[in-house]
Protein backbone atom coordinates (compact mmCIF):
# COMPACT_ATOMS: atom_id res chain seq x y z
CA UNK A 1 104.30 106.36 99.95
CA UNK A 2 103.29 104.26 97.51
CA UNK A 3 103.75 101.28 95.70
CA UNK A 4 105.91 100.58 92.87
CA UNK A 5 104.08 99.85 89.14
CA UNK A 6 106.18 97.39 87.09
CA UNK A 7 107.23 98.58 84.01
CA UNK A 8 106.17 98.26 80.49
CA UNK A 9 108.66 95.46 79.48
CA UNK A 10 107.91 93.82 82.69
CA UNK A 11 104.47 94.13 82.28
CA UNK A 12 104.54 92.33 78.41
CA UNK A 13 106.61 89.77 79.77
CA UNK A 14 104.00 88.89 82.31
CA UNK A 15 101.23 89.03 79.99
CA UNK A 16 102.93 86.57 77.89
CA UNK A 17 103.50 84.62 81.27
CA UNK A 18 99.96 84.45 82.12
CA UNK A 19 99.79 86.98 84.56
CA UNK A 20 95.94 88.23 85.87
CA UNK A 21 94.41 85.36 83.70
CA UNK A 22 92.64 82.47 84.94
CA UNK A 23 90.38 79.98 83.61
CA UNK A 24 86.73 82.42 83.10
CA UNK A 25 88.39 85.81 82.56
CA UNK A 26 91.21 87.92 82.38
CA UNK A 27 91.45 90.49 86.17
CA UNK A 28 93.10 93.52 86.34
CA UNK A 29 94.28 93.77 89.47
CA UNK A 30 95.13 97.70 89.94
CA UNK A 31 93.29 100.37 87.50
CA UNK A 32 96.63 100.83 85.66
CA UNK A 33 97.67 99.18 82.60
CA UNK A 34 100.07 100.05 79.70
CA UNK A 35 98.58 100.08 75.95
CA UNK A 36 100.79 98.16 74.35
CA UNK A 37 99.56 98.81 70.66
CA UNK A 38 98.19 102.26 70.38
CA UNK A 39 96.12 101.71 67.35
CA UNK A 40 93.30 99.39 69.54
CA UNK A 41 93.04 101.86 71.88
CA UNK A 42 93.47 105.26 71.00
CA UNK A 43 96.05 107.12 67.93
CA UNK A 44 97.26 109.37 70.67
CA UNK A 45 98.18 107.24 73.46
CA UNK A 46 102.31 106.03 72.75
CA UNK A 47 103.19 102.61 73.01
CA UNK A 48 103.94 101.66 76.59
CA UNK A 49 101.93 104.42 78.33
CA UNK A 50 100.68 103.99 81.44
CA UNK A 51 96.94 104.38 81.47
CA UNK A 52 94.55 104.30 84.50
CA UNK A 53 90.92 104.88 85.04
CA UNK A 54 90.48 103.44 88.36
CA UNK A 55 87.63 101.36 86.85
CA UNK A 56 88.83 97.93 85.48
CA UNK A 57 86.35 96.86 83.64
CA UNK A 58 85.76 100.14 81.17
CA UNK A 59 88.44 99.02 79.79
CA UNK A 60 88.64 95.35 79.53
CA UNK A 61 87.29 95.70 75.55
CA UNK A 62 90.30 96.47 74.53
CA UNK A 63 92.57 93.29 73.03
CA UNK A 64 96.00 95.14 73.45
CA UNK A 65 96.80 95.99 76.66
CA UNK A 66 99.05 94.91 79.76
CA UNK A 67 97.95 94.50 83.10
CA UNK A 68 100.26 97.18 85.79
CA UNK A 69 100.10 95.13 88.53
CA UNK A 70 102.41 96.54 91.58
CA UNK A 71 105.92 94.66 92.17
CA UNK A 72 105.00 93.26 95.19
CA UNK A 73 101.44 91.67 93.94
CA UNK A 74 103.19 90.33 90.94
CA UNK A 75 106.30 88.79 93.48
CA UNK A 76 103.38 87.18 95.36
CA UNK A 77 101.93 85.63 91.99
CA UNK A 78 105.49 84.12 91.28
CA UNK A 79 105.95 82.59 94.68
CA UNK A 80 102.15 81.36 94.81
CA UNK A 81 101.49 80.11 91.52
CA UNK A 82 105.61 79.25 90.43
CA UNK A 83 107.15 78.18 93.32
CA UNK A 84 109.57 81.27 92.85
CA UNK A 85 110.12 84.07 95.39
CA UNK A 86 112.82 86.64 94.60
CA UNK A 87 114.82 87.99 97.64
CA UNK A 88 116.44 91.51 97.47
CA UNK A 89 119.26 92.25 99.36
CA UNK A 90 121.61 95.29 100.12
CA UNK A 91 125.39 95.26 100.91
CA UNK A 92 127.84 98.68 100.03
CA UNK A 93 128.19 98.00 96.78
CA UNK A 94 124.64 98.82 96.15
CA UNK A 95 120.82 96.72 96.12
CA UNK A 96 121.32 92.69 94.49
CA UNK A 97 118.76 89.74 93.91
CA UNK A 98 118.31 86.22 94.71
CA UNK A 99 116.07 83.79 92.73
CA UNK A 100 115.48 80.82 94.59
CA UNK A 101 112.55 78.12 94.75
CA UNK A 102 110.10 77.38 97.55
CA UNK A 103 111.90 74.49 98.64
CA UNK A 104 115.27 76.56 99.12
CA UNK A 105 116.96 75.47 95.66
CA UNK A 106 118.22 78.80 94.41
CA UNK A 107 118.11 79.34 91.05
CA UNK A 108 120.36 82.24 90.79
CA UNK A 109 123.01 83.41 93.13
CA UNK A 110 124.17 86.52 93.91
CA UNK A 111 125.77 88.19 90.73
CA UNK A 112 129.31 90.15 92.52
CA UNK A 113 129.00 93.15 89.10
CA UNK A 114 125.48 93.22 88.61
CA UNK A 115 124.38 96.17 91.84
CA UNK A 116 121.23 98.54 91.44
CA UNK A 117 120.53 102.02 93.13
CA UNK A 118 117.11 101.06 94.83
CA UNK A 119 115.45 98.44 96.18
CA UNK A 120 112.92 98.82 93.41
CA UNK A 121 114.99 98.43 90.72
CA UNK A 122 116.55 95.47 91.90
CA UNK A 123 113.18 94.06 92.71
CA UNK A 124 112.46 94.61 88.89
CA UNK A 125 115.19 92.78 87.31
CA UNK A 126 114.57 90.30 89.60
CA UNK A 127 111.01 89.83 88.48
CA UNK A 128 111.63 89.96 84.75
CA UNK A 129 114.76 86.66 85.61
CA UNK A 130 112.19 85.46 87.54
CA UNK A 131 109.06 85.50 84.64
CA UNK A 132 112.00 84.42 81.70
CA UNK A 133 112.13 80.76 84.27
CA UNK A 134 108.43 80.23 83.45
């Protein structure tokens, strides 16, 4: 099994965020990153393909890109560096979120019409709410 990749609109949101920077030089975290304007990179990549060499830093160069991180390394970054942890939940109506801060204020309740398929998707609406707060 493994891990999910946030998407491509999750993954500009975070770069825009500050995700995978830090004060010397942008990380990469997993290998896998979107291009997010295929001229920089390549004419025959698309915009928002997901791109992956395994090797990080081949492909640092390039200005226009987005980090992939996994949804569970960028849910850690939000509750260590933002104070916000998302919690996912599951009741018969299908998979819901919960955005609340370290110190137990929540920040957005549970929404009675808003119910995704998976765990995963949940998870990913969760962390785009979560990344619009920053």
């Amino acid at each position: 099994m493994e891990e999910q990749l946030i998407t491509f609109e999750t993954a500009k949101l975070a770069k825009e965020k500050g995700w995978g920077v830090n004060k010397y030089r942008t990380i990469f975290h997993t290998g896998y990153y979107y291009v997010d304007d295929p001229e920089s990179y390549s004419s025959e990549k698309e915009e928002g393909e997901l791109c992956g060499n395994g090797n990080a830093g081949s492909y640092s160069v390039y200005r226009s890109i987005c980090d992939a991180p996994t949804q569970s390394l960028l849910q850690k970054w939000l509750r260590k560096n933002h104070a916000i942890h998302i919690e996912i939940y599951c009741n018969a109506s299908g998979w819901g979120y919960i955005l609340t801060k370290l110190n137990g204020t929540v920040i957005k309740e549970i929404m009675d019409d808003l119910f995704f398929d998976s765990n995963e998707d949940a998870l990913e609406i969760g962390l785009q709410e979560a990344l619009k707060l920053i």
